[in-house]
C-alpha atoms as a PDB file:
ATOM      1  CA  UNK A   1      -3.888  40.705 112.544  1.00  0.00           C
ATOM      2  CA  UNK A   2      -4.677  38.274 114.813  1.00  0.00           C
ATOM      3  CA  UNK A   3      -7.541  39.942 116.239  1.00  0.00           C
ATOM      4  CA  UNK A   4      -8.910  40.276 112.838  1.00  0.00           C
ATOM      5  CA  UNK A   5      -9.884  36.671 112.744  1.00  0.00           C
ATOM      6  CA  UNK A   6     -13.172  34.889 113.331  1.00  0.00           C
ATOM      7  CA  UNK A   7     -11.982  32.875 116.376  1.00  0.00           C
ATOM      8  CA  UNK A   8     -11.864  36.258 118.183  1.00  0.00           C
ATOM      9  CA  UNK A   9     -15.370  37.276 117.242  1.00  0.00           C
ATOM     10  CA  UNK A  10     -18.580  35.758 117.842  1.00  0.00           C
ATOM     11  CA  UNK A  11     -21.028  37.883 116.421  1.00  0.00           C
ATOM     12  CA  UNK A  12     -20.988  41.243 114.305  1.00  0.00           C
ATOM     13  CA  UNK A  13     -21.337  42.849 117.835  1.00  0.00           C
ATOM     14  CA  UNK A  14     -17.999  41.574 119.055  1.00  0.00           C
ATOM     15  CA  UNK A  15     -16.290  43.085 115.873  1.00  0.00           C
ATOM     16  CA  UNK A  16     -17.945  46.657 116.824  1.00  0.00           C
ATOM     17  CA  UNK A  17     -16.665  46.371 121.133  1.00  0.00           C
ATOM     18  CA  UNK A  18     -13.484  45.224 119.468  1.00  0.00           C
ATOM     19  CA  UNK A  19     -12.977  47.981 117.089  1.00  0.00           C
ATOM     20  CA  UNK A  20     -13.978  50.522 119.863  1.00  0.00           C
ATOM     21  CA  UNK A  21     -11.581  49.599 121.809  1.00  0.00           C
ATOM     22  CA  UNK A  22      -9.193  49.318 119.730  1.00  0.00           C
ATOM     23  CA  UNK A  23      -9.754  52.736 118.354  1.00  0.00           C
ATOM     24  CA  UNK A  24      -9.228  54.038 122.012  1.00  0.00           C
ATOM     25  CA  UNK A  25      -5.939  52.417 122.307  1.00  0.00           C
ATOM     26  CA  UNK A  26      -4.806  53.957 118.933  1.00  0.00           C
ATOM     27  CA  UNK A  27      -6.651  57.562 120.074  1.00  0.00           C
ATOM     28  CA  UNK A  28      -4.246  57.522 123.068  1.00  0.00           C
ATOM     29  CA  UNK A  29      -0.890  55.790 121.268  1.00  0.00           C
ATOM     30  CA  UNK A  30      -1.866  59.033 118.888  1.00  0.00           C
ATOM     31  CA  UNK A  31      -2.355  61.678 120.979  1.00  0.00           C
ATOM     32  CA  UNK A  32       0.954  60.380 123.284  1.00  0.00           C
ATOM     33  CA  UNK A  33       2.540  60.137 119.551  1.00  0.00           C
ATOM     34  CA  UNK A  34       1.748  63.879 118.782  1.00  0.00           C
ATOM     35  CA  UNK A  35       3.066  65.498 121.911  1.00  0.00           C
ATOM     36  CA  UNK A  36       5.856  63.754 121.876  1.00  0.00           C
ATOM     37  CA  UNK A  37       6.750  65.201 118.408  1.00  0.00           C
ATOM     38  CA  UNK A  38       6.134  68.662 119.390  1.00  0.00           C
ATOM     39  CA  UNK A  39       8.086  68.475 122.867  1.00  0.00           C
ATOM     40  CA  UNK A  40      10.741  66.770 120.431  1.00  0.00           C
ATOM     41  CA  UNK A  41      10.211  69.774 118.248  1.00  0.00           C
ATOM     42  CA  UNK A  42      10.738  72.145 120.870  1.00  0.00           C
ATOM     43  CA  UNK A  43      13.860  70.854 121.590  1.00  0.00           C
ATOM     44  CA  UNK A  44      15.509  71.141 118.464  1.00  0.00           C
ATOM     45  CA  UNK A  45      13.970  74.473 118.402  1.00  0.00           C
ATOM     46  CA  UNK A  46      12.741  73.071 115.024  1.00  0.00           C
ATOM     47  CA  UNK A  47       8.791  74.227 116.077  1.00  0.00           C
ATOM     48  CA  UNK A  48       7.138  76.888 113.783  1.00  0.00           C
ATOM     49  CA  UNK A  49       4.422  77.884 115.861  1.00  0.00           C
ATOM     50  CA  UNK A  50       4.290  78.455 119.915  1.00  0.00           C
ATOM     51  CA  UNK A  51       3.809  75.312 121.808  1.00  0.00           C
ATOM     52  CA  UNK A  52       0.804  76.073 124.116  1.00  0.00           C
ATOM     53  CA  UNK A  53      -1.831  76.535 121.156  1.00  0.00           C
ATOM     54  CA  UNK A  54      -0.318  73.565 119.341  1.00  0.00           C
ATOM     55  CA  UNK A  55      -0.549  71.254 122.654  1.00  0.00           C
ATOM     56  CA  UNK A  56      -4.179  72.678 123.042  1.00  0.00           C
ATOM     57  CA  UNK A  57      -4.717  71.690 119.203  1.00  0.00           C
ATOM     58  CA  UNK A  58      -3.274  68.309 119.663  1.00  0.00           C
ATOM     59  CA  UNK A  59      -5.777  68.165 122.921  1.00  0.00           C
ATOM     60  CA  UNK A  60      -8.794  68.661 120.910  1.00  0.00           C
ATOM     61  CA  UNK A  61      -8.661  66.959 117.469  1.00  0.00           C
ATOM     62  CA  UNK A  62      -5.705  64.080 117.714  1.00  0.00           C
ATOM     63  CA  UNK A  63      -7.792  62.256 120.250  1.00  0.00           C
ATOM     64  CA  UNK A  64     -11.264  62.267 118.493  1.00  0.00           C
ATOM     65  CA  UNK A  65      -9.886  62.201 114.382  1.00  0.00           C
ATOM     66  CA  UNK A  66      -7.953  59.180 115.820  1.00  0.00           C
ATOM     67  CA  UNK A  67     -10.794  57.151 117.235  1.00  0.00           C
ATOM     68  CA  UNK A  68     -12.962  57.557 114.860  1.00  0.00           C
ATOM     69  CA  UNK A  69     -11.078  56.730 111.816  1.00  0.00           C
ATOM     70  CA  UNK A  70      -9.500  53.640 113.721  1.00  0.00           C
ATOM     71  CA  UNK A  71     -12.957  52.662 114.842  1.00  0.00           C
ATOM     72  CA  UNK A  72     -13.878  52.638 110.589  1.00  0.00           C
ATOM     73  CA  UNK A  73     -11.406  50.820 109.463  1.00  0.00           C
ATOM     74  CA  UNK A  74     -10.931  48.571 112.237  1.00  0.00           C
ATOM     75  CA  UNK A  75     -14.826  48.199 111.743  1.00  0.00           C
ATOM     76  CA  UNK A  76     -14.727  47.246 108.001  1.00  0.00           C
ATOM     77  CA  UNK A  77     -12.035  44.861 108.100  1.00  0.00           C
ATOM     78  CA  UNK A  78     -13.379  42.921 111.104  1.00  0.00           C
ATOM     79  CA  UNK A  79     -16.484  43.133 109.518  1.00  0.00           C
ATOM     80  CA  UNK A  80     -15.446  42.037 105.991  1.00  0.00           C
ATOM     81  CA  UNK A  81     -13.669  39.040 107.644  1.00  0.00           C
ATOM     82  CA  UNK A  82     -15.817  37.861 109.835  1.00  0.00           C
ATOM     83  CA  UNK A  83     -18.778  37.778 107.038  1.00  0.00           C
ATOM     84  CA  UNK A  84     -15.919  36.005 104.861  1.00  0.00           C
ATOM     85  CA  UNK A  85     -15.468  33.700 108.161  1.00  0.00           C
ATOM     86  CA  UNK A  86     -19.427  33.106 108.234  1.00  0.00           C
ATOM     87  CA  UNK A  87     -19.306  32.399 104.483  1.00  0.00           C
ATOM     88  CA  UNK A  88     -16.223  29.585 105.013  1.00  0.00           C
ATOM     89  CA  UNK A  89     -18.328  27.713 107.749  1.00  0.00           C
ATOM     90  CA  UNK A  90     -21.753  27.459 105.741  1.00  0.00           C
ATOM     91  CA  UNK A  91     -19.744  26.502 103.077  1.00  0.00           C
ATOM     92  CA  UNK A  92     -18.036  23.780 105.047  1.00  0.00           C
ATOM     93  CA  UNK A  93     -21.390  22.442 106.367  1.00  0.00           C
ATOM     94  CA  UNK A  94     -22.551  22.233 103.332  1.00  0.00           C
ATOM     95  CA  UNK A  95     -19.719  20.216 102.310  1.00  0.00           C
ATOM     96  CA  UNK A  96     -20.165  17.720 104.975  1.00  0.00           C
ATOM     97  CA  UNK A  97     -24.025  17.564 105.238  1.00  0.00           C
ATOM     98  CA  UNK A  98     -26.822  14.947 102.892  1.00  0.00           C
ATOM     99  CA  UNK A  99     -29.330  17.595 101.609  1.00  0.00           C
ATOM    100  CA  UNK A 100     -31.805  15.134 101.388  1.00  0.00           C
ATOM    101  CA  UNK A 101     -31.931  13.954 105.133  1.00  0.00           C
ATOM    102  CA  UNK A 102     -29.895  16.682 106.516  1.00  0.00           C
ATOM    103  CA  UNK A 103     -27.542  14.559 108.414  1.00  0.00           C
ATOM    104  CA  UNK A 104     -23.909  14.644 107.876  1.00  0.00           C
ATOM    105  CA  UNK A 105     -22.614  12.630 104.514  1.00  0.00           C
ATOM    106  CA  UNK A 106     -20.041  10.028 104.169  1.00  0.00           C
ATOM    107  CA  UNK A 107     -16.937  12.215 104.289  1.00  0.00           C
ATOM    108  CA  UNK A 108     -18.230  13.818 107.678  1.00  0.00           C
ATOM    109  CA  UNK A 109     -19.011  10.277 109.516  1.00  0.00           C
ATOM    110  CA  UNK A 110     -15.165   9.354 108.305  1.00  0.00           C
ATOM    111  CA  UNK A 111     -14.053  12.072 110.007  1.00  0.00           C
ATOM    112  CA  UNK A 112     -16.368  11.841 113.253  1.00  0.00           C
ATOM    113  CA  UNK A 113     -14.666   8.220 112.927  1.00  0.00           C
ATOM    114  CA  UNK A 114     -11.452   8.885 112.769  1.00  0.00           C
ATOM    115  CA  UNK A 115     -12.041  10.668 115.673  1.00  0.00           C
ATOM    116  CA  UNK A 116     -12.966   8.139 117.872  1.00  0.00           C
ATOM    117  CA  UNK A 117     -10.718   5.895 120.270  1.00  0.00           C
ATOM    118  CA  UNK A 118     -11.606   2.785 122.300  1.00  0.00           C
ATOM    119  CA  UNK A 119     -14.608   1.236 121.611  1.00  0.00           C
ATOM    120  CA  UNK A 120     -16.645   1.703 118.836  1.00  0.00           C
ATOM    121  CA  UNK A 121     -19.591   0.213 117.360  1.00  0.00           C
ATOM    122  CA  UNK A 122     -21.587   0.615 113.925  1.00  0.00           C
ATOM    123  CA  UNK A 123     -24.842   0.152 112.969  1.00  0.00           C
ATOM    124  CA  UNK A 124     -25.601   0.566 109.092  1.00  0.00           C
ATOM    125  CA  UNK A 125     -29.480   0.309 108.238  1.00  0.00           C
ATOM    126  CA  UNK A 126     -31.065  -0.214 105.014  1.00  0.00           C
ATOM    127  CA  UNK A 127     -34.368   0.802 103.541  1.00  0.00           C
ATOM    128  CA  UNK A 128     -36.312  -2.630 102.680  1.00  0.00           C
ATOM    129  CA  UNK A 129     -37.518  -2.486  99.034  1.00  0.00           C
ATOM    130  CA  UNK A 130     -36.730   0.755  98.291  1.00  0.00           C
ATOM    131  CA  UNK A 131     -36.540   0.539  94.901  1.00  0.00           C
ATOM    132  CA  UNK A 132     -39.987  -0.824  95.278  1.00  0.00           C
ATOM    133  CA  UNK A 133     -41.366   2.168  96.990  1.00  0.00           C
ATOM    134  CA  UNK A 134     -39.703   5.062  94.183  1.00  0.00           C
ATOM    135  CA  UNK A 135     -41.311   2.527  91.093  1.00  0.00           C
ATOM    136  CA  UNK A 136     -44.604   2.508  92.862  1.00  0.00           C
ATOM    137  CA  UNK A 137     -45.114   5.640  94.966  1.00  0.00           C
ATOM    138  CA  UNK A 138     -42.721   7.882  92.676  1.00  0.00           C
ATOM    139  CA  UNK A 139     -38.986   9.291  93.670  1.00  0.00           C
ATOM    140  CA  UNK A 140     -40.717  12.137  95.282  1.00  0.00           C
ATOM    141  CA  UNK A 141     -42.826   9.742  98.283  1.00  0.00           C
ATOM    142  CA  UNK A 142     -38.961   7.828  98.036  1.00  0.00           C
ATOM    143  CA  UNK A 143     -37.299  11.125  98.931  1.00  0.00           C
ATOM    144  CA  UNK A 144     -40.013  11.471 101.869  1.00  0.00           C
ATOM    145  CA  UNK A 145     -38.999   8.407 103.010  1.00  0.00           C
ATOM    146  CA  UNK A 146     -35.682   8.970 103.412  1.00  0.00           C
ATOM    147  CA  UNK A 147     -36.209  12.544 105.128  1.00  0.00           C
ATOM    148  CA  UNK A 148     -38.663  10.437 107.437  1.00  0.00           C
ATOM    149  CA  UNK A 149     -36.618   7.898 108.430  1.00  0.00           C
ATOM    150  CA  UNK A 150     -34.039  10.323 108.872  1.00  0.00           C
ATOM    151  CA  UNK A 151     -35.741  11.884 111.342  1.00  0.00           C
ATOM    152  CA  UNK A 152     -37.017   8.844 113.102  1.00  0.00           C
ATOM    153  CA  UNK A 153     -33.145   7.454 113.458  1.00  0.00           C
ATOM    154  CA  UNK A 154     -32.017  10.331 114.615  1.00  0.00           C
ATOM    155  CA  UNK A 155     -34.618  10.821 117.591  1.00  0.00           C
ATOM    156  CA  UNK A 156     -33.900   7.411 118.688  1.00  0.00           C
ATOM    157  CA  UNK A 157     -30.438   7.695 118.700  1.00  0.00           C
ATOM    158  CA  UNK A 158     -28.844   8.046 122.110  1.00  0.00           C
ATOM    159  CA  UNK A 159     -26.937  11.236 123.151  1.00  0.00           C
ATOM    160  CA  UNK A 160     -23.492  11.082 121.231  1.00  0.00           C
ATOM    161  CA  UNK A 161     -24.297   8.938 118.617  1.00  0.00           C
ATOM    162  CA  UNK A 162     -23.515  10.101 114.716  1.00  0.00           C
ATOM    163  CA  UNK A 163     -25.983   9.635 112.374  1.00  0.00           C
ATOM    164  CA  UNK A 164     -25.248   9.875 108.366  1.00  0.00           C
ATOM    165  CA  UNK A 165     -26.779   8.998 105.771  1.00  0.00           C
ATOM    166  CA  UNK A 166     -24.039   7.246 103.302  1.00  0.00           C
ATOM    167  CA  UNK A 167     -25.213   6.833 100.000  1.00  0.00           C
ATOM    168  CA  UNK A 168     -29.134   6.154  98.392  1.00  0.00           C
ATOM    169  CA  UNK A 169     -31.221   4.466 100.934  1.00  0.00           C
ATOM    170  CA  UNK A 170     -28.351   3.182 103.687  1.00  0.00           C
ATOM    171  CA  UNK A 171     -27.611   4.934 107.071  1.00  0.00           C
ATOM    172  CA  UNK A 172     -24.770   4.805 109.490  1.00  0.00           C
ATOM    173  CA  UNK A 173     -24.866   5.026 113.222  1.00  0.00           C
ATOM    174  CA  UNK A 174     -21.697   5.437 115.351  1.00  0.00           C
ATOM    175  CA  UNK A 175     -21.456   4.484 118.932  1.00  0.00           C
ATOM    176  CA  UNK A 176     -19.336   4.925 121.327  1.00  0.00           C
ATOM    177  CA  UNK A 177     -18.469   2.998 124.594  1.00  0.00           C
ATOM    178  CA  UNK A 178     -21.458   0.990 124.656  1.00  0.00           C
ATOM    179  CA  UNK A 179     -21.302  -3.464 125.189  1.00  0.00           C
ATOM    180  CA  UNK A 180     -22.179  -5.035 122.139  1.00  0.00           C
ATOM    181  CA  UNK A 181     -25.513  -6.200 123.863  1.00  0.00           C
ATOM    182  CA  UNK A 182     -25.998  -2.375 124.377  1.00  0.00           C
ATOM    183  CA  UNK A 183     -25.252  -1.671 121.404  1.00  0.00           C
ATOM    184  CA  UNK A 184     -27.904  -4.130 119.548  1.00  0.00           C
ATOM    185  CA  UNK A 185     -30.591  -2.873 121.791  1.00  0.00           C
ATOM    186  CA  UNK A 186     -29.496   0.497 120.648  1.00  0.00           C
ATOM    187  CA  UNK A 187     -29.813  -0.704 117.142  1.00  0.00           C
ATOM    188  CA  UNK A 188     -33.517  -3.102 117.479  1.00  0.00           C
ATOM    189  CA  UNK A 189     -34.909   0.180 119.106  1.00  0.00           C
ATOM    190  CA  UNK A 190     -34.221   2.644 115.814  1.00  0.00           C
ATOM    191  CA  UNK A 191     -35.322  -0.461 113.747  1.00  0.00           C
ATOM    192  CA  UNK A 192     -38.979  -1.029 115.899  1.00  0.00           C
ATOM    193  CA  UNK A 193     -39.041   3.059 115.167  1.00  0.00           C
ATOM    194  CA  UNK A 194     -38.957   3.075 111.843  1.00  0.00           C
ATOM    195  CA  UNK A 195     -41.306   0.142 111.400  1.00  0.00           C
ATOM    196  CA  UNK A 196     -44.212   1.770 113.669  1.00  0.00           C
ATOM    197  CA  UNK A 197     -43.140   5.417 112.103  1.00  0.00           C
ATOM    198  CA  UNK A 198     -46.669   6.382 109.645  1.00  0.00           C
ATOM    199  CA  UNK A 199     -45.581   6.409 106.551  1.00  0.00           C
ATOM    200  CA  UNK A 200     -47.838   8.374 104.043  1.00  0.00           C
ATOM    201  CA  UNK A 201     -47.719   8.544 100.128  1.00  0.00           C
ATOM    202  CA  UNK A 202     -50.799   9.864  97.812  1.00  0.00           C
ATOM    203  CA  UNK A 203     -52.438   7.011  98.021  1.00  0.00           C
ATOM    204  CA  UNK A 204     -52.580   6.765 101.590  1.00  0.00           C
ATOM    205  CA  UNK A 205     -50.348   4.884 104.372  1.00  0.00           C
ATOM    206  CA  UNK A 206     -48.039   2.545 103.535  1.00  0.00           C
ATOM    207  CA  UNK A 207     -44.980   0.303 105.929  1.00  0.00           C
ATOM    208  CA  UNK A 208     -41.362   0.916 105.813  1.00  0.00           C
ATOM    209  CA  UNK A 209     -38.943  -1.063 107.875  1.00  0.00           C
ATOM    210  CA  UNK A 210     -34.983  -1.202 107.686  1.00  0.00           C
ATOM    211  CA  UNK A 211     -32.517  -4.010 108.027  1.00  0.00           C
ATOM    212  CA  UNK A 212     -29.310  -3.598 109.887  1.00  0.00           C
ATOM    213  CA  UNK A 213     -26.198  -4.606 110.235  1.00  0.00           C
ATOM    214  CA  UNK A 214     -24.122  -4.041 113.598  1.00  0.00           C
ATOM    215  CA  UNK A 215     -20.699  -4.702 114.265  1.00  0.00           C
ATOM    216  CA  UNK A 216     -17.867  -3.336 117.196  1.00  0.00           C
ATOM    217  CA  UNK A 217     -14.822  -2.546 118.044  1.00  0.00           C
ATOM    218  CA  UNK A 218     -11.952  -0.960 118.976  1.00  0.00           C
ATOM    219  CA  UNK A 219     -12.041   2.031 116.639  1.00  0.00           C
ATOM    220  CA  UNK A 220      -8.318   1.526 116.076  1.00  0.00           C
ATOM    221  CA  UNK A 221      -8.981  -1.358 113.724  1.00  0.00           C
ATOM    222  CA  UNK A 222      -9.980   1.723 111.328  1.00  0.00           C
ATOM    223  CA  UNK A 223     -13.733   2.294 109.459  1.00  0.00           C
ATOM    224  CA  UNK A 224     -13.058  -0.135 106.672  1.00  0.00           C
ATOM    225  CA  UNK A 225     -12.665  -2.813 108.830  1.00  0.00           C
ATOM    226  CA  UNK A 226     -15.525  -2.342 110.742  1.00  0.00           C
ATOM    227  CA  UNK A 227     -17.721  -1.424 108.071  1.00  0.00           C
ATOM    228  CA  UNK A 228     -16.758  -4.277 106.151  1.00  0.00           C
ATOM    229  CA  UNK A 229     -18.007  -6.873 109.439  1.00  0.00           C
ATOM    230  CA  UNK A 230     -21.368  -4.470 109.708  1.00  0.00           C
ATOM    231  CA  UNK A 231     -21.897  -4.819 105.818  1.00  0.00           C
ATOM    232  CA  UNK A 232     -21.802  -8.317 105.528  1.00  0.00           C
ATOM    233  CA  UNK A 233     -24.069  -8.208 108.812  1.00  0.00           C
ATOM    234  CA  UNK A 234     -26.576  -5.923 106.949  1.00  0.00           C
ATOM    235  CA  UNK A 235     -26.414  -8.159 103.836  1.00  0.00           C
ATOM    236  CA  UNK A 236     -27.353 -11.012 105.604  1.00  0.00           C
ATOM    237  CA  UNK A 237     -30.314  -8.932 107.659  1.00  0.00           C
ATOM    238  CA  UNK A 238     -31.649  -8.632 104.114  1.00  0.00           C
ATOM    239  CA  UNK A 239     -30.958 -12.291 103.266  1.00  0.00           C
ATOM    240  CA  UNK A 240     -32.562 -13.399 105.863  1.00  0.00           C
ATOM    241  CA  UNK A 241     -36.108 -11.772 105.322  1.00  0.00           C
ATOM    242  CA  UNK A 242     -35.352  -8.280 105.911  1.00  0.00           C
ATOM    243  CA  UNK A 243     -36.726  -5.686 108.682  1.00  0.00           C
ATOM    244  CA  UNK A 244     -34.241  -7.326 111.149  1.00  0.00           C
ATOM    245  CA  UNK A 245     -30.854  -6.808 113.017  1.00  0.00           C
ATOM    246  CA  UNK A 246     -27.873  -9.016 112.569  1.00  0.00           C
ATOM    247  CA  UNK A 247     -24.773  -8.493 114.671  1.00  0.00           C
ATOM    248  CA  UNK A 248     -21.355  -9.236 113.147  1.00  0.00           C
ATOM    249  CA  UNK A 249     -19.869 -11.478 116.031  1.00  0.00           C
ATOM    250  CA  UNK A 250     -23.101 -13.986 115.926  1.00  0.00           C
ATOM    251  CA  UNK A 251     -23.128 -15.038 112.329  1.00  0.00           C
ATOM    252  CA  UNK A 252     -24.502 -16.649 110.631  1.00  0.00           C
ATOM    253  CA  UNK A 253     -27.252 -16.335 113.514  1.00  0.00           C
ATOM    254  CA  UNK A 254     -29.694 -13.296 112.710  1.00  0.00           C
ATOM    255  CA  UNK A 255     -30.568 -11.541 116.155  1.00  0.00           C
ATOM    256  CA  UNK A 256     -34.240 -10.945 114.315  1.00  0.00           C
ATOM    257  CA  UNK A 257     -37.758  -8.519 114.474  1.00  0.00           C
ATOM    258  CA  UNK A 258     -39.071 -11.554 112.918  1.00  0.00           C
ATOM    259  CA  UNK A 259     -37.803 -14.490 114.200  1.00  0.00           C
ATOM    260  CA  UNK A 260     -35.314 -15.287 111.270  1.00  0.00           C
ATOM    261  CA  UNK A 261     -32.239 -17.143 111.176  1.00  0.00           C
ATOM    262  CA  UNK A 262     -30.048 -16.822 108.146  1.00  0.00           C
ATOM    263  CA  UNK A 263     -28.956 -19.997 106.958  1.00  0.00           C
ATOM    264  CA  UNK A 264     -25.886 -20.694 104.054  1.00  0.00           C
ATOM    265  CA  UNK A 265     -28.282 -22.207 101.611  1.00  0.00           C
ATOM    266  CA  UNK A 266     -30.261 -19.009 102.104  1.00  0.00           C
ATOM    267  CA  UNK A 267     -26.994 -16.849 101.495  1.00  0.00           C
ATOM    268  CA  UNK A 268     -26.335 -18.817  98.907  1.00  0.00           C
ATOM    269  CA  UNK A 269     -29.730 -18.542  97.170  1.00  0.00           C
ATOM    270  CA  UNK A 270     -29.360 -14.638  97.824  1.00  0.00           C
ATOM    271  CA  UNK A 271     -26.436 -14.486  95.791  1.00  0.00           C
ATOM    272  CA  UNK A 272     -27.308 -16.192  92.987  1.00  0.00           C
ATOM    273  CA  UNK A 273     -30.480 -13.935  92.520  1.00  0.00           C
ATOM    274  CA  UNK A 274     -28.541 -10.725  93.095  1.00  0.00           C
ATOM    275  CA  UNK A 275     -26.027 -11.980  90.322  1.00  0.00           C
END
């Protein structure tokens, strides 16, 4: 049974070469099987008919019936399984993908996480005024923006980096064994992509930028650690004026698009309002 699995086939093809040559190991274990029993046969003097025709018999139909009966139901198993394999892995990337945006969801970046070791750094971004852009331009532009910037994150990400989209408008980068200073650039260079990306609604062009928060790590302190330090990063980003970067470790100084610094009065203010 273990060759009836889908880690031994990689395509439908496979499970045919398998099952043919399977089906000529059990044609021979057959045949071998069937003269064996006559010669046994013989012996006991238990045979009812002479032994030459019989052996000639054996010769011309064990072989053949043999393979091709093995090679059908070695066929429709392997066949059956591996379709039911097929069907288990769409169903599992499914279960770890964002329809919207087609990167992976939450519960697939935890795991990429929780895969990592050694340092680790992550960049959440935030649609500016999203709500702003579904009211005015409709859910349907807002759902084109968030394919769109999708897209434009994850052509600017470097090679190994996990992009997810984790909920509404906010999107997760991980890197891995990049310098904080590396890691920021990383992170300004997806930001100045989305904000020169074209954006285009019914009534024409229109400017989207992101916020981010960044923060690093060894990825041993676990995700909710980090993510906490890159949230409240990102939350001041938006504080302090939006379509900006701020990195954890320099707070309350915004590293900024625009030239911002955050400033506690400013935090402040930004609390009371969301309140």
């Amino acid at each position: 049974m273990q060759q009836l699995t889908l880690g031994a086939f990689s395509s439908r093809q496979a499970v045919l070469r398998k099952a043919v040559v399977m089906a000529a190991k059990i044609a021979v274990f057959a045949y071998i099987l069937n003269i064996l029993s006559h010669l046994v046969l013989v012996a006991f003097d238990l045979l009812p008919y002479a032994l030459g025709p019989a052996l000639v018999i054996a010769t011309v139909l064990t072989p053949p019936v043999s393979f091709v009966v093995a090679v059908i139901a070695y066929s429709v198993v392997g066949l059956a399984i591996y379709d039911l394999g097929l069907s288990n892995q769409r169903f599992e990337m499914l279960s770890r993908t964002d329809m919207l945006s087609g990167l992976m969801n939450r519960r697939a970046f935890l795991d990429e996480f929780e895969r990592v070791r050694g340092q680790a750094s992550l960049i959440l971004f935030d649609v500016d005024r999203f709500k702003a852009i579904n009211d005015g331009l409709g859910h349907k532009t807002g759902d084109d923006v968030i394919a769109q910037v999708a897209a434009v994150l994850t052509a600017e990400a470097p090679d190994g980096a996990k992009v997810s989209r984790i909920g509404g408008e906010e999107f997760a980068v991980l890197l891995t064994g990049l310098t904080s200073v590396e890691a920021l650039a990383v992170a300004e260079g997806m930001r100045l992509a989305v904000e020169t990306a074209e954006f285009v609604g019914p009534a024409g062009a229109f400017p989207v930028t992101v916020s981010a928060g960044v923060a690093d790590g060894v990825a041993e302190l676990g995700f909710s650690e980090i993510f906490s330090m890159a949230d409240r990063a990102l939350y001041l980003a938006k504080a302090a004026g939006r379509n900006r970067l701020v990195h954890a470790n320099t707070l309350p100084t915004a590293i900024s698009g625009e030239g911002g610094v955050v400033s506690p009065a400013l935090v402040a203010f930004e609390t009371r309002r969301s309140a």
